[in-house]
N, C-alpha and C. Protein backbone atom coordinates (compact mmCIF):
# COMPACT_ATOMS: atom_id res chain seq x y z
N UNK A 1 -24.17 -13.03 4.26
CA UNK A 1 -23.19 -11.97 4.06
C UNK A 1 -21.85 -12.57 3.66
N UNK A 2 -21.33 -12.20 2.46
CA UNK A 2 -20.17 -12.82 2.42
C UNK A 2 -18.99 -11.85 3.05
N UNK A 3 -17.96 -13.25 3.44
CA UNK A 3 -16.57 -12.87 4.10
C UNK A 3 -15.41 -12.29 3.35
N UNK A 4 -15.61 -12.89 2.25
CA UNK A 4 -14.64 -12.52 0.66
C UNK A 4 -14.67 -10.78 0.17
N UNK A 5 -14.50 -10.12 0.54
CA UNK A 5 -14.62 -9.04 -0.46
C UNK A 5 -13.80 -7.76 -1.53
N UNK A 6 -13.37 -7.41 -2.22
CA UNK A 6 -12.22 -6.75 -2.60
C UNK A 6 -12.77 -5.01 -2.93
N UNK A 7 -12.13 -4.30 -2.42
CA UNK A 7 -11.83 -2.90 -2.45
C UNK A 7 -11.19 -2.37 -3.89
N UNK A 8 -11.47 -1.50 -4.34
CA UNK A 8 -10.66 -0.52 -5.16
C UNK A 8 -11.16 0.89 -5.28
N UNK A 9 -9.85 1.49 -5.26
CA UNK A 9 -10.13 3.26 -5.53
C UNK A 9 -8.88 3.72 -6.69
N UNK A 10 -8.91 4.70 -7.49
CA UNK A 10 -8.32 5.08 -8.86
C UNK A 10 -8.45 6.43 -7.96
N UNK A 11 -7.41 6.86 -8.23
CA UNK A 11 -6.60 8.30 -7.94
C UNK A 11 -5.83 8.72 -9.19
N UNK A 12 -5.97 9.81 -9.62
CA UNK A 12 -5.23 10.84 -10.57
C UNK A 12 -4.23 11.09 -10.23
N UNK A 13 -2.54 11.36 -10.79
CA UNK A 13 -1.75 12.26 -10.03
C UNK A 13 -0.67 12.89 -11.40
N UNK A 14 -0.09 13.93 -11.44
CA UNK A 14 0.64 14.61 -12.30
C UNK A 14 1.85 13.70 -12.02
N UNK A 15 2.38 13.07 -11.30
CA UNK A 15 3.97 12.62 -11.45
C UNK A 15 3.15 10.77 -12.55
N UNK A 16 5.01 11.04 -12.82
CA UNK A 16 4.86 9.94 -14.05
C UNK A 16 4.73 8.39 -13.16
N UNK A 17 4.46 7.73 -13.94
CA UNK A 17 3.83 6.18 -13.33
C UNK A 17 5.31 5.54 -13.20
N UNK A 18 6.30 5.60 -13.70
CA UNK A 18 7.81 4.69 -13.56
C UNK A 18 8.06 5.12 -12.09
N UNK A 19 7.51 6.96 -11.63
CA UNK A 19 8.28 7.13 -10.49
C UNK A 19 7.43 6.65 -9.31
N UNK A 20 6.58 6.84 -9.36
CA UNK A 20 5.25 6.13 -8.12
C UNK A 20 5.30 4.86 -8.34
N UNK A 21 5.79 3.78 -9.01
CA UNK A 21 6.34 2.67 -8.85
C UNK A 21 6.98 2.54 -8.09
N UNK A 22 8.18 3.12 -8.87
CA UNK A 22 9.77 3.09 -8.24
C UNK A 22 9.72 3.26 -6.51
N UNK A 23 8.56 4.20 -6.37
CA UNK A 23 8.92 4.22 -4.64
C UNK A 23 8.06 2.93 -3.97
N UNK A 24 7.41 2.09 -4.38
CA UNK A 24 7.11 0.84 -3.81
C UNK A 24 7.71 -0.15 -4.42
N UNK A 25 8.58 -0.21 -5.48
CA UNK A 25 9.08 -1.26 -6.01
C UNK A 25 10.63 -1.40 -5.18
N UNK A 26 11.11 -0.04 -4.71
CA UNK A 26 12.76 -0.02 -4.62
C UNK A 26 12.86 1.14 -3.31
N UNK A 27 11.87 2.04 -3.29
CA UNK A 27 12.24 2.66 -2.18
C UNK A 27 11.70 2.86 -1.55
N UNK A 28 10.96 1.99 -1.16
CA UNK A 28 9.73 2.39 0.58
C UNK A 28 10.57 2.93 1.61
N UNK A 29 11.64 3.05 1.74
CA UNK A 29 12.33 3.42 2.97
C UNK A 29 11.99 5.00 3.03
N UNK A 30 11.97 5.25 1.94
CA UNK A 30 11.80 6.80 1.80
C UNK A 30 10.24 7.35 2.47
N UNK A 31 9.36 6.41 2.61
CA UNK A 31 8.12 6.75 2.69
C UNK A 31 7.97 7.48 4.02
N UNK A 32 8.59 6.86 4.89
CA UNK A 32 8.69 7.81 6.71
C UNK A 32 8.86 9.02 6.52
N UNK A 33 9.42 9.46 5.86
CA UNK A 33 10.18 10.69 4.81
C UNK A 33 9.04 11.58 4.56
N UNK A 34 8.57 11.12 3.14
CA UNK A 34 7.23 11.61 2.09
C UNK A 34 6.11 11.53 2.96
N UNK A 35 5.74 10.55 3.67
CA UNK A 35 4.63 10.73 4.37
C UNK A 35 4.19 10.75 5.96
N UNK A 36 5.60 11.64 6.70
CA UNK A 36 5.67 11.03 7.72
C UNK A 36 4.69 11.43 8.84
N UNK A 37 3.56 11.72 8.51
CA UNK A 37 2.14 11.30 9.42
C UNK A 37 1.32 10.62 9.44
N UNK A 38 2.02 9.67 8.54
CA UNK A 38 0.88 8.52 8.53
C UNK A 38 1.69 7.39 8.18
N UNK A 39 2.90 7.41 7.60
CA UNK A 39 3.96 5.96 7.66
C UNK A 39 4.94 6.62 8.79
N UNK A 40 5.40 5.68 9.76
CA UNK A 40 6.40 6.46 10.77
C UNK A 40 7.74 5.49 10.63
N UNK A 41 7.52 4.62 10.16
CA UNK A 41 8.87 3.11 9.86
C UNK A 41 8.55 2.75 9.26
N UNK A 42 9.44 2.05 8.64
CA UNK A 42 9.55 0.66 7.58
C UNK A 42 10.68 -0.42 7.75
N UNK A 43 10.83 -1.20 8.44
CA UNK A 43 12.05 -2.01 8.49
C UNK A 43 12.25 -3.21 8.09
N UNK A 44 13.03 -3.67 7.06
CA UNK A 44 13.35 -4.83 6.28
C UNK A 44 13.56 -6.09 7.45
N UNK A 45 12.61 -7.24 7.70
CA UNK A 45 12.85 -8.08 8.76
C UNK A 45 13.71 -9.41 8.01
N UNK A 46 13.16 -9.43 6.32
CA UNK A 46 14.06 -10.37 5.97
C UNK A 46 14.14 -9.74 4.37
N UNK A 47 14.91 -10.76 3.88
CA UNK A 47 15.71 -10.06 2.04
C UNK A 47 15.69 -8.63 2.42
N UNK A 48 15.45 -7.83 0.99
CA UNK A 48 15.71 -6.34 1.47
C UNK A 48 14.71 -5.66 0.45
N UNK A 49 14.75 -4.34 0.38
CA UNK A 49 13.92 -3.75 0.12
C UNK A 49 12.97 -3.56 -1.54
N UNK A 50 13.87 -4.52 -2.10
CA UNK A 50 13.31 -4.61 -3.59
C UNK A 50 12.68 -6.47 -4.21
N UNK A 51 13.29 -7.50 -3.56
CA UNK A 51 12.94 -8.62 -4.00
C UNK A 51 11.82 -9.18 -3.06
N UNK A 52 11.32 -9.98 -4.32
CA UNK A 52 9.84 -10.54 -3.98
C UNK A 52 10.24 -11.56 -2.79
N UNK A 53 9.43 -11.73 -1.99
CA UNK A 53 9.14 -12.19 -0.90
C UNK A 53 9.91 -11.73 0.06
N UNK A 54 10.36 -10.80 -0.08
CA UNK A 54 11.32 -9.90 1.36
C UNK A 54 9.86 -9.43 2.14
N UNK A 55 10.23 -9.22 3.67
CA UNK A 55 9.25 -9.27 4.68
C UNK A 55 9.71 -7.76 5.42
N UNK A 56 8.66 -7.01 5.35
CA UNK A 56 9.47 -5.40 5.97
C UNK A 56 7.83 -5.53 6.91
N UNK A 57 8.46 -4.75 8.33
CA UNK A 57 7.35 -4.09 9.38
C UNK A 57 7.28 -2.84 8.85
N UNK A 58 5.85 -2.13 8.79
CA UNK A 58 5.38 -1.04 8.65
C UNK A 58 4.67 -0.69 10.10
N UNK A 59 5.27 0.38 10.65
CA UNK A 59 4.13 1.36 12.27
C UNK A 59 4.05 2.56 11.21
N UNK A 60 2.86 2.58 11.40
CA UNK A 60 1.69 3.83 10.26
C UNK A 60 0.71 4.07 11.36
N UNK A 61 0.19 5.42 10.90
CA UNK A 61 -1.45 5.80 11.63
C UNK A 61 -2.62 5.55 10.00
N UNK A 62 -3.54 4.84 11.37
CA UNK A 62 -4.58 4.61 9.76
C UNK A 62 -5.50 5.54 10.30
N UNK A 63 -6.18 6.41 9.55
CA UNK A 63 -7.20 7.19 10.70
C UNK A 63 -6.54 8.19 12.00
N UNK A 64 -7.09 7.59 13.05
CA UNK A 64 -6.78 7.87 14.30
C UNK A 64 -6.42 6.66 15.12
N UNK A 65 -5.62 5.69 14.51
CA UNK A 65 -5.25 4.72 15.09
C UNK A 65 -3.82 4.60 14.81
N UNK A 66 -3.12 4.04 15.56
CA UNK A 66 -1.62 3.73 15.46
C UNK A 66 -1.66 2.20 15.02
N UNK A 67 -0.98 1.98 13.91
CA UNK A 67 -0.92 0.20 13.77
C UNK A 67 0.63 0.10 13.45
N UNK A 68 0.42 -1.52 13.43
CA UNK A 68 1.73 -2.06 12.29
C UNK A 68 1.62 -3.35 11.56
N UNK A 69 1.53 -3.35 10.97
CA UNK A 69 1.75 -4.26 10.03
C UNK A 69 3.49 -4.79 9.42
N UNK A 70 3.60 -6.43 9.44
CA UNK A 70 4.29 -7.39 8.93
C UNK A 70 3.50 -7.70 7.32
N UNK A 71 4.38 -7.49 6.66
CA UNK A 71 4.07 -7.53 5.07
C UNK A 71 5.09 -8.59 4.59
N UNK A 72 4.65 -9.32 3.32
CA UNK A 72 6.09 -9.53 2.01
C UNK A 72 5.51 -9.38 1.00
N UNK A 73 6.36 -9.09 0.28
CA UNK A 73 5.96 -8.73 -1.24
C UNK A 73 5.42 -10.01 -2.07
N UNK A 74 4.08 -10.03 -2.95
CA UNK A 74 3.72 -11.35 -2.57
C UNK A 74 4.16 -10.98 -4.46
N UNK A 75 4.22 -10.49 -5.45
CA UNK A 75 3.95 -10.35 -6.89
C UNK A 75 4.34 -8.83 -7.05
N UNK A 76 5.52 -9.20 -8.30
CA UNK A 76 6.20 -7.71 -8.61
C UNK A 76 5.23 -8.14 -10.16
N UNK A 77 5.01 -6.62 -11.06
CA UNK A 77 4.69 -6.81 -12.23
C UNK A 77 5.23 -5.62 -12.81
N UNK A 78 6.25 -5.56 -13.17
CA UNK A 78 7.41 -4.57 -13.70
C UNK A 78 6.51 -3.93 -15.15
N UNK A 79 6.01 -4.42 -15.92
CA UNK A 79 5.41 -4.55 -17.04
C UNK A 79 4.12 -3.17 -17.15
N UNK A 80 3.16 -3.84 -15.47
CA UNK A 80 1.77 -3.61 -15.66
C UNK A 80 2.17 -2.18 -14.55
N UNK A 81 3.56 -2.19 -13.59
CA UNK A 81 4.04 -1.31 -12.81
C UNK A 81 2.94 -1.54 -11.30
N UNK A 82 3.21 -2.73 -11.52
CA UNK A 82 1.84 -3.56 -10.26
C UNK A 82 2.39 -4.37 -9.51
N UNK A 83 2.49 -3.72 -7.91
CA UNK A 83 2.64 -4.53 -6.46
C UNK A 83 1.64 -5.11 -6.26
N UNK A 84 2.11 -6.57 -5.28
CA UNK A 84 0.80 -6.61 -4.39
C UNK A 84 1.70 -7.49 -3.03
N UNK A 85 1.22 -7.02 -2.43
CA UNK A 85 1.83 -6.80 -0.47
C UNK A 85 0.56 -7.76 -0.02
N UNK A 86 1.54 -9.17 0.36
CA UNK A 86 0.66 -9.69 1.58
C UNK A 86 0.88 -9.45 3.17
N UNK A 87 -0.44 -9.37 3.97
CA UNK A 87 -0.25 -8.76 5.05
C UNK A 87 0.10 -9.97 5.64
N UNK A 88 1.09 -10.21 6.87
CA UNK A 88 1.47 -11.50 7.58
C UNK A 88 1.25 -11.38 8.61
N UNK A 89 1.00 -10.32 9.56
CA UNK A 89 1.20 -9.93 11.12
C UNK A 89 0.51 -8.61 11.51
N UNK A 90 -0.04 -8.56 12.04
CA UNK A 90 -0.52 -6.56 12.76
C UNK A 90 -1.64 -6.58 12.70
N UNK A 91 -2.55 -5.82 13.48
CA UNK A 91 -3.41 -5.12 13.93
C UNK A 91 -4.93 -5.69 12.63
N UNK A 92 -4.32 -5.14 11.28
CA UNK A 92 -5.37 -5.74 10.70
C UNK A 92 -5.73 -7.38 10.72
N UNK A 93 -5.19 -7.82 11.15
CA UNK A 93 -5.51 -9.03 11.17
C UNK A 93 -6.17 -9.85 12.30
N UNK A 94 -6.73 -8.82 13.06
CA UNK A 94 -7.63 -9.24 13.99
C UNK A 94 -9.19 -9.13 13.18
N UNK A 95 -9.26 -8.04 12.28
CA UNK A 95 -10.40 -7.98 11.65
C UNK A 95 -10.66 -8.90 10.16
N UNK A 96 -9.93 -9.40 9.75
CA UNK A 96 -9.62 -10.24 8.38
C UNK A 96 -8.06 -11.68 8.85
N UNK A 97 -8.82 -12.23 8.19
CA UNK A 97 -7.88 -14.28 7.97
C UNK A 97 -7.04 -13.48 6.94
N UNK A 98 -7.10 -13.28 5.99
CA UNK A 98 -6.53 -12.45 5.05
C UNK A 98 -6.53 -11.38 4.27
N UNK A 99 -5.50 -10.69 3.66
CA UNK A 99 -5.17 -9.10 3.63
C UNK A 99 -4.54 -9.19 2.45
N UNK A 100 -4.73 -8.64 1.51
CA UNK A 100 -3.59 -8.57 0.57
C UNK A 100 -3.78 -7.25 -0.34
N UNK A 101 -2.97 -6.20 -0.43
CA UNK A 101 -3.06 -4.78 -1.10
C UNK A 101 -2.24 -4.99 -2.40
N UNK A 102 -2.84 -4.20 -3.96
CA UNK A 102 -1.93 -3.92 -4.98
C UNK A 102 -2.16 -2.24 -5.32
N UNK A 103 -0.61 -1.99 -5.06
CA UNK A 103 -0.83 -0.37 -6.04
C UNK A 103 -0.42 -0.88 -7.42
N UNK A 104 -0.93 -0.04 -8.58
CA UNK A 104 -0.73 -0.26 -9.55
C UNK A 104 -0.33 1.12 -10.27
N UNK A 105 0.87 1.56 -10.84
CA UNK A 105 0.31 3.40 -11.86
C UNK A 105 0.56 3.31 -13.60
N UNK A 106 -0.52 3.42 -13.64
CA UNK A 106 -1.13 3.61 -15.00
C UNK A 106 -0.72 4.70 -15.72
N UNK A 107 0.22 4.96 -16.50
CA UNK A 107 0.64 6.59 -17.25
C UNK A 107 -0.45 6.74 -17.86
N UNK A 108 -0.66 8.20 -17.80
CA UNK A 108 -2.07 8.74 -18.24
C UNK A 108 -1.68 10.17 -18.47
N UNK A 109 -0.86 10.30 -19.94
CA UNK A 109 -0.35 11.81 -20.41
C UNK A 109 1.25 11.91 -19.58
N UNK A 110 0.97 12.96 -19.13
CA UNK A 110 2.27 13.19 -18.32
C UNK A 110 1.85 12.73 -16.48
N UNK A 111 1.40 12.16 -16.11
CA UNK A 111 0.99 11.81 -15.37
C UNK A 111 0.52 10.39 -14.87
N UNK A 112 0.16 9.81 -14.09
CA UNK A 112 -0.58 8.70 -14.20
C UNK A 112 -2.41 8.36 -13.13
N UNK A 113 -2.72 6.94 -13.40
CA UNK A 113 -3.43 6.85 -12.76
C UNK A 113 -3.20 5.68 -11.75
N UNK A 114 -3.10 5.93 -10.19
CA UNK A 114 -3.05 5.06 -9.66
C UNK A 114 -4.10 4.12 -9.13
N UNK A 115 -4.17 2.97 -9.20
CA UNK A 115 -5.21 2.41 -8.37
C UNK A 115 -4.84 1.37 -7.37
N UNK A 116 -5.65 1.07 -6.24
CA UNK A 116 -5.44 0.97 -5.09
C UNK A 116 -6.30 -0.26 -5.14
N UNK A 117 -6.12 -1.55 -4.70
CA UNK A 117 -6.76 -2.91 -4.49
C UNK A 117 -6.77 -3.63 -3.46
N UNK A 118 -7.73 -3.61 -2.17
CA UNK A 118 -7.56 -4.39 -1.46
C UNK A 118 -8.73 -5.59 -1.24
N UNK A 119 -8.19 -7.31 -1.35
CA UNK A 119 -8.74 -8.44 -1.35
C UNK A 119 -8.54 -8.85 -0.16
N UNK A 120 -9.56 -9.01 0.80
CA UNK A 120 -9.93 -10.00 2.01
C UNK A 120 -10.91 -10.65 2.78
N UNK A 121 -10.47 -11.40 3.76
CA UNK A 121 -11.86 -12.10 4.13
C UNK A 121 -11.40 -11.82 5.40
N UNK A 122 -13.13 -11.23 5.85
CA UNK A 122 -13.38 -11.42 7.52
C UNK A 122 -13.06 -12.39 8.30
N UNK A 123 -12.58 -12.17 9.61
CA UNK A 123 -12.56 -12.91 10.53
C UNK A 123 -13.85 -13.14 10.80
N UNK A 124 -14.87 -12.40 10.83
CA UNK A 124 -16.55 -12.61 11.08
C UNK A 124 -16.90 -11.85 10.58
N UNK A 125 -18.39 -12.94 10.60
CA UNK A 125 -19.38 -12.25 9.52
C UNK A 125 -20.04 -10.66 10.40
N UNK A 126 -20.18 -9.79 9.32
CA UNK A 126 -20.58 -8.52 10.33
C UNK A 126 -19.62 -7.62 10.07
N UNK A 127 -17.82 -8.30 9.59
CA UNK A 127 -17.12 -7.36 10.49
C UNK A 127 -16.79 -6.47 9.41
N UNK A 128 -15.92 -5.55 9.53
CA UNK A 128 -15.89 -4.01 8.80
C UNK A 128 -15.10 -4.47 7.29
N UNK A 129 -15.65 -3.54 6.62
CA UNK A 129 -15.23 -3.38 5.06
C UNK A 129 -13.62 -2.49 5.15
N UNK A 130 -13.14 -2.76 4.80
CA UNK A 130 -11.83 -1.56 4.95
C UNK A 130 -11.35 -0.27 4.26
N UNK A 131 -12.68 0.31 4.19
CA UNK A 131 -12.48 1.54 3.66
C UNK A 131 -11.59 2.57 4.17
N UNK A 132 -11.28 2.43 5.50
CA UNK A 132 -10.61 3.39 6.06
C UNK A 132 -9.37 3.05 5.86
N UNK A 133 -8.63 1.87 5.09
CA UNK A 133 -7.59 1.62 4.60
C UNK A 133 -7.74 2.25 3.15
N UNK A 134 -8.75 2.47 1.99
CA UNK A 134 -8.86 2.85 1.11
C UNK A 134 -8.20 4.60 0.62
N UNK A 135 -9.10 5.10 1.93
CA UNK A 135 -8.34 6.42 2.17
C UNK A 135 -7.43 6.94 2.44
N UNK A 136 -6.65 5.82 3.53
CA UNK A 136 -5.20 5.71 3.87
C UNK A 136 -4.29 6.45 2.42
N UNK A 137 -4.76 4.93 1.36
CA UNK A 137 -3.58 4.60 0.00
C UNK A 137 -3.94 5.83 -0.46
N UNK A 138 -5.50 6.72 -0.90
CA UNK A 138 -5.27 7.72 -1.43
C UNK A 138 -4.44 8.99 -0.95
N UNK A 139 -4.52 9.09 0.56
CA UNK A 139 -3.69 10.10 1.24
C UNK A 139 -2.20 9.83 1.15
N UNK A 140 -2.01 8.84 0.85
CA UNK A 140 -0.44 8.50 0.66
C UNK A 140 0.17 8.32 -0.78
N UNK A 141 -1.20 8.53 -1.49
CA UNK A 141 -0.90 8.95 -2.98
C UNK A 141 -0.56 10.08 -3.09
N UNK A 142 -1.22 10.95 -2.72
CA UNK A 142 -1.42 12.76 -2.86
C UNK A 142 0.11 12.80 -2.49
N UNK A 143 0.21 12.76 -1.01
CA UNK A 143 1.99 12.93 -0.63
C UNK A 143 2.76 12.68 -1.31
N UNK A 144 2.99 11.04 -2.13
CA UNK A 144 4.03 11.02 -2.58
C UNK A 144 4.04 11.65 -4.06
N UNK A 145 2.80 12.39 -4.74
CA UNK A 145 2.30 12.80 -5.88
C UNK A 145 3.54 14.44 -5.47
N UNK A 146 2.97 14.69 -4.31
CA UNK A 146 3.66 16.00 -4.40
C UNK A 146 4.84 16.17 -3.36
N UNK A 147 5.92 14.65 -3.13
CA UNK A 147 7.39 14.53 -3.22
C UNK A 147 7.73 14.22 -4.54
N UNK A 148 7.32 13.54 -5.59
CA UNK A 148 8.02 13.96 -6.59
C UNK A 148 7.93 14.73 -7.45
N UNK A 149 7.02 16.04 -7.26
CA UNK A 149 6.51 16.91 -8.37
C UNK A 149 7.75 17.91 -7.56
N UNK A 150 7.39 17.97 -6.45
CA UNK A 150 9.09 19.04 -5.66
C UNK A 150 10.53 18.43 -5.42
N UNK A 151 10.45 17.11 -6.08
CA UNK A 151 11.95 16.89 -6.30
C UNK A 151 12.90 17.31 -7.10
């Protein structure tokens, strides 16, 4: 069984791809905000909220669980409108050695397509696939799909 494995899910949404960037590139603070049943904080522990390798705590519900996660921004791609967040600290990391998530939004008409990437390896063999993080990113797509369609 391998330990290595990577996740992806593609979500549709009517808001444009510069702005569903923009809120993980520059304004996650807002997210407690847009999604606040399932992100509850975000706090900048080092740099600040837009440069690469700044380190922010996230307390979120994944599911029916309360977590938190220690992140830094591991790769901005201004170009491709593509994060990717390494996990450093929290809860997931009892189940995976390593964690690493990319949103990406794809304009697609007046709209875009987002997709959702997560690369890691088990702590043991056996242990869970992280789908229930998969669903997380799409539920926190939809929200922030419809904070900026009512902004």
């Amino acid at each position: 069984m391998a330990l290595t494995g990577k996740l992806e899910t593609e979500t549709e949404i009517k808001a444009p791809a510069d702005k569903f960037f923009k809120i993980f590139r520059s304004q996650a603070h807002h997210l407690p905000n847009i999604c606040s049943d399932k992100i509850h904080k975000i706090e900048v522990h080092e740099g600040d909220w837009e440069t690469q390798g700044s380190v922010k705590h996230w307390s979120l519900t994944v599911g029916e669980n309360s977590e938190s996660i220690k992140e830094t921004v591991d790769q901005i791609d201004e170009e491709n409108r593509s994060i990717t967040f390494k996990v450093l600290d929290g809860e997931v990391l009892k189940d995976y050695k390593s964690y690493k998530f990319t949103t990406q939004a794809i304009p697609k008409g007046e709209g875009c397509l987002v997709i959702w990437t997560i690369e890691y390896e088990k702590a043991s063999e056996g242990g869970p696939d992280p789908h229930n993080c998969l669903e997380f990113s799409v539920n926190i797509t939809k929200d922030i799909e419809s904070h900026l369609l009512n902004a």
